[in-house]
Protein backbone atom coordinates (compact mmCIF):
# COMPACT_ATOMS: atom_id res chain seq x y z
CA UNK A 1 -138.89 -86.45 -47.52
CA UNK A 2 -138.21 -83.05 -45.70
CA UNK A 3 -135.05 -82.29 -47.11
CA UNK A 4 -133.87 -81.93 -43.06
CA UNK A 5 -129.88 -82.58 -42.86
CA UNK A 6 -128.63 -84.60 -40.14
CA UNK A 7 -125.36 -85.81 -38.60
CA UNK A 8 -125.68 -89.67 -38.18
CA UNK A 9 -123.92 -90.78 -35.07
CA UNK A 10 -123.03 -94.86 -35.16
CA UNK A 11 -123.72 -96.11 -31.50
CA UNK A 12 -123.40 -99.67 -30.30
CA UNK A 13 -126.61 -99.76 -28.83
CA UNK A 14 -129.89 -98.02 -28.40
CA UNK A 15 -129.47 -98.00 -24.42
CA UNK A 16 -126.52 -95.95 -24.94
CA UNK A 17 -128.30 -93.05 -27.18
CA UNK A 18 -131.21 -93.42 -25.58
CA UNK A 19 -128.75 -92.19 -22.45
CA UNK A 20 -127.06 -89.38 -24.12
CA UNK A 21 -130.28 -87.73 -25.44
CA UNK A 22 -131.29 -88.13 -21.41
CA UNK A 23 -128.46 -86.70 -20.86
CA UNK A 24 -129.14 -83.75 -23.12
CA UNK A 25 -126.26 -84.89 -25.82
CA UNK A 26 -128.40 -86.10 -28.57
CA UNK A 27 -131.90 -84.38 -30.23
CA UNK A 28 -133.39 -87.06 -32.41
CA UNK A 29 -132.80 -90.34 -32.85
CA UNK A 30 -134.57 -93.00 -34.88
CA UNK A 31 -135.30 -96.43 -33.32
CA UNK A 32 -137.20 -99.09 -31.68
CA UNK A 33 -140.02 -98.70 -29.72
CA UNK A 34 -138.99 -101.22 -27.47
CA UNK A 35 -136.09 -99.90 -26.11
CA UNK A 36 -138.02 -96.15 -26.51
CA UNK A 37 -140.80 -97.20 -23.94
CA UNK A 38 -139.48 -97.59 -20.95
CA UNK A 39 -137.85 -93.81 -20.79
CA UNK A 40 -140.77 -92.48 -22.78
CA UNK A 41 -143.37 -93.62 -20.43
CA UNK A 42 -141.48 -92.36 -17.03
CA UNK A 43 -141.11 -89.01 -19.05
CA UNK A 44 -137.70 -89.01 -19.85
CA UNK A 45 -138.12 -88.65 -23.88
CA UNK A 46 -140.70 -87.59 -25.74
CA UNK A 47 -141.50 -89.93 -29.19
CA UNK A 48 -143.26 -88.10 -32.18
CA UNK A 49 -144.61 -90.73 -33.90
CA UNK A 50 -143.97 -94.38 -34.72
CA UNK A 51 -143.09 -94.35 -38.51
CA UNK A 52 -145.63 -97.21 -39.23
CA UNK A 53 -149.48 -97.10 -40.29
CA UNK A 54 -150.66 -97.66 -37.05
CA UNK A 55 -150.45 -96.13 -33.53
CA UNK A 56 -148.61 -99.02 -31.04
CA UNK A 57 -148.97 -97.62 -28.43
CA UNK A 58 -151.96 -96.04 -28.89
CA UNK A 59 -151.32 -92.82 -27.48
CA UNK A 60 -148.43 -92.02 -30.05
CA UNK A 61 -149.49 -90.79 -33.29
CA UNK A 62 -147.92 -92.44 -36.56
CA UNK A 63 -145.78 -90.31 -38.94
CA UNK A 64 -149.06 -90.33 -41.38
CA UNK A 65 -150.36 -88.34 -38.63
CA UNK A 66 -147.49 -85.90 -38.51
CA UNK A 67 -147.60 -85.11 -41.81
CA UNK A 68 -145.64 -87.58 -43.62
CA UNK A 69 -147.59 -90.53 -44.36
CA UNK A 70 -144.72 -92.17 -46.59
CA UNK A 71 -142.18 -92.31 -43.75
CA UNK A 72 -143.25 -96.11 -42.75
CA UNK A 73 -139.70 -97.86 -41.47
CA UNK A 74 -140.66 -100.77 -39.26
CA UNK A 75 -138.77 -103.55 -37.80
CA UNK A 76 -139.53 -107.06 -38.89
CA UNK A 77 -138.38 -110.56 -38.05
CA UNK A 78 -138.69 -113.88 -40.69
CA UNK A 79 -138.24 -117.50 -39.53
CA UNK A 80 -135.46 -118.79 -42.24
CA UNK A 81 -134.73 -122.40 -43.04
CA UNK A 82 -131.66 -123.14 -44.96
CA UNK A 83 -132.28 -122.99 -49.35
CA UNK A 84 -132.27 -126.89 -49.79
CA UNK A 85 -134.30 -127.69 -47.18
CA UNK A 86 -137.17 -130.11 -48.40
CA UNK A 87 -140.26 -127.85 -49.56
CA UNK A 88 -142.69 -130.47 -47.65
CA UNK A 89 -140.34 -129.90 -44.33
CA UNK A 90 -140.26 -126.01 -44.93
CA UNK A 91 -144.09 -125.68 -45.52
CA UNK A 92 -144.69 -128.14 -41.88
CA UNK A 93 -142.19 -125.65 -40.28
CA UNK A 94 -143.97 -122.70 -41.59
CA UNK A 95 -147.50 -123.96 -40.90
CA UNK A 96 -146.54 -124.51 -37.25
CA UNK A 97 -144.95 -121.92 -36.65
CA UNK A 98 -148.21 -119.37 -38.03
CA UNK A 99 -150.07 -121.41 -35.68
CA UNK A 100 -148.20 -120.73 -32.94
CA UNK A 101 -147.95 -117.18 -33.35
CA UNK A 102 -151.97 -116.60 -33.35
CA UNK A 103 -152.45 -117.76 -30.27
CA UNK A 104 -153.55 -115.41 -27.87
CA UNK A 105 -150.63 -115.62 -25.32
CA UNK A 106 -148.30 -115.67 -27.70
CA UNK A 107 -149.81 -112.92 -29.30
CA UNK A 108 -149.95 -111.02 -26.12
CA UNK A 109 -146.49 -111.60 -25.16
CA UNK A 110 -145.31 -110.28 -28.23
CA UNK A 111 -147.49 -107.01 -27.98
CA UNK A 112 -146.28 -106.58 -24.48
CA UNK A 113 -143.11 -105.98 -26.48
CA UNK A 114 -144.24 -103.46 -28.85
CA UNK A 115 -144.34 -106.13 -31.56
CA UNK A 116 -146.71 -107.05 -33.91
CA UNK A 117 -146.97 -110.40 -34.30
CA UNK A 118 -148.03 -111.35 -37.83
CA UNK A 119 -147.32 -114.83 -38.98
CA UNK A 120 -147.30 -115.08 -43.10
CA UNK A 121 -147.44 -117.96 -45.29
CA UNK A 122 -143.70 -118.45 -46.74
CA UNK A 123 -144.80 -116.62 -50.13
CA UNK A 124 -146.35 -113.54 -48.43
CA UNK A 125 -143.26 -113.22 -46.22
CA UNK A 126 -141.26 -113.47 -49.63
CA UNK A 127 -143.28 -111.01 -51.75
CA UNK A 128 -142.77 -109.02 -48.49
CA UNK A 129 -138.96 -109.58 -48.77
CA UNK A 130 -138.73 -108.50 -52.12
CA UNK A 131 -140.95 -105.07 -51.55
CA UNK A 132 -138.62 -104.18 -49.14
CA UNK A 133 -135.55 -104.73 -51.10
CA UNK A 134 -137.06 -102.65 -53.28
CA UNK A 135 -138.11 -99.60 -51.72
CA UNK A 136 -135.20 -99.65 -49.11
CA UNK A 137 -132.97 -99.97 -52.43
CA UNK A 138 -134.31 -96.97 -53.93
CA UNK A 139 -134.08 -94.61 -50.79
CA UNK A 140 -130.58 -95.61 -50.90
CA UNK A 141 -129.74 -95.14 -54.52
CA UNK A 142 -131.52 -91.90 -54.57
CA UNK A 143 -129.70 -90.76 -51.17
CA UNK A 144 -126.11 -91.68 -52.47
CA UNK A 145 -126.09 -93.86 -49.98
CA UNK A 146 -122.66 -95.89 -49.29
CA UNK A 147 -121.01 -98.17 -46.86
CA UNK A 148 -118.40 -96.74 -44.99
């Protein structure tokens, strides 16, 4: 979207950059709030936005807000059952499991971890899916993008 160039540097965990750009050995990385927080609140890095549509935590402004409101690259978790599981089972699974996650505490717990609990129905998760797929597809076709 910028057109900036970058060097990407594979590391085997976010600790571990999150240490080296302490450490003054990395400038930018890209990744998970969660792991992000902890140095960011005691003033060790400093975030520029979250690259979602909304501030979490509130006092960091999303990448809409920087100036580039089509930079949205979130982290998301599905509950999967195997393909032949009975629809009747999958859709008692499902339905539990939404219930679960809009309780309050359980909702709070998973803020507390910078994560936005959600809980679709099996066929918005799916239509979710397949957007994805989509859009992450084309940023990688247009971006030559291969594995190594």
């Amino acid at each position: 979207m910028t057109d900036t160039q970058m060097v990407h540097v594979p590391y085997r965990g976010e600790t571990l950059v999150l240490n080296d750009m302490i450490g003054g050995h990395v400038d930018v990385f890209f990744g998970n709030i969660a792991a992000g927080g902890p140095p960011f609140h005691d003033g060790r890095v400093k975030i520029l936005a979250i690259a979602d549509t909304r501030r979490s935590p509130p006092e960091i402004p999303t990448t809409a807000e920087a100036g580039l409101p089509g930079l949205v690259s979130t982290g998301w978790f599905a509950l999967a059952a195997p393909p032949k599981t009975a629809p009747a089972l999958a859709s008692d699974i499902a339905k539990a499991a939404v219930e679960v996650i809009k309780t309050p505490d359980v909702q709070a717990k998973f803020r507390a971890a910078s994560v936005e609990p959600i809980g679709n129905s099996p066929a918005e998760m799916a239509a979710f899916i397949q957007a994805e797929a989509q859009r992450w597809g084309e940023v990688i076709k247009k971006n030559n993008i291969v594995v190594d």
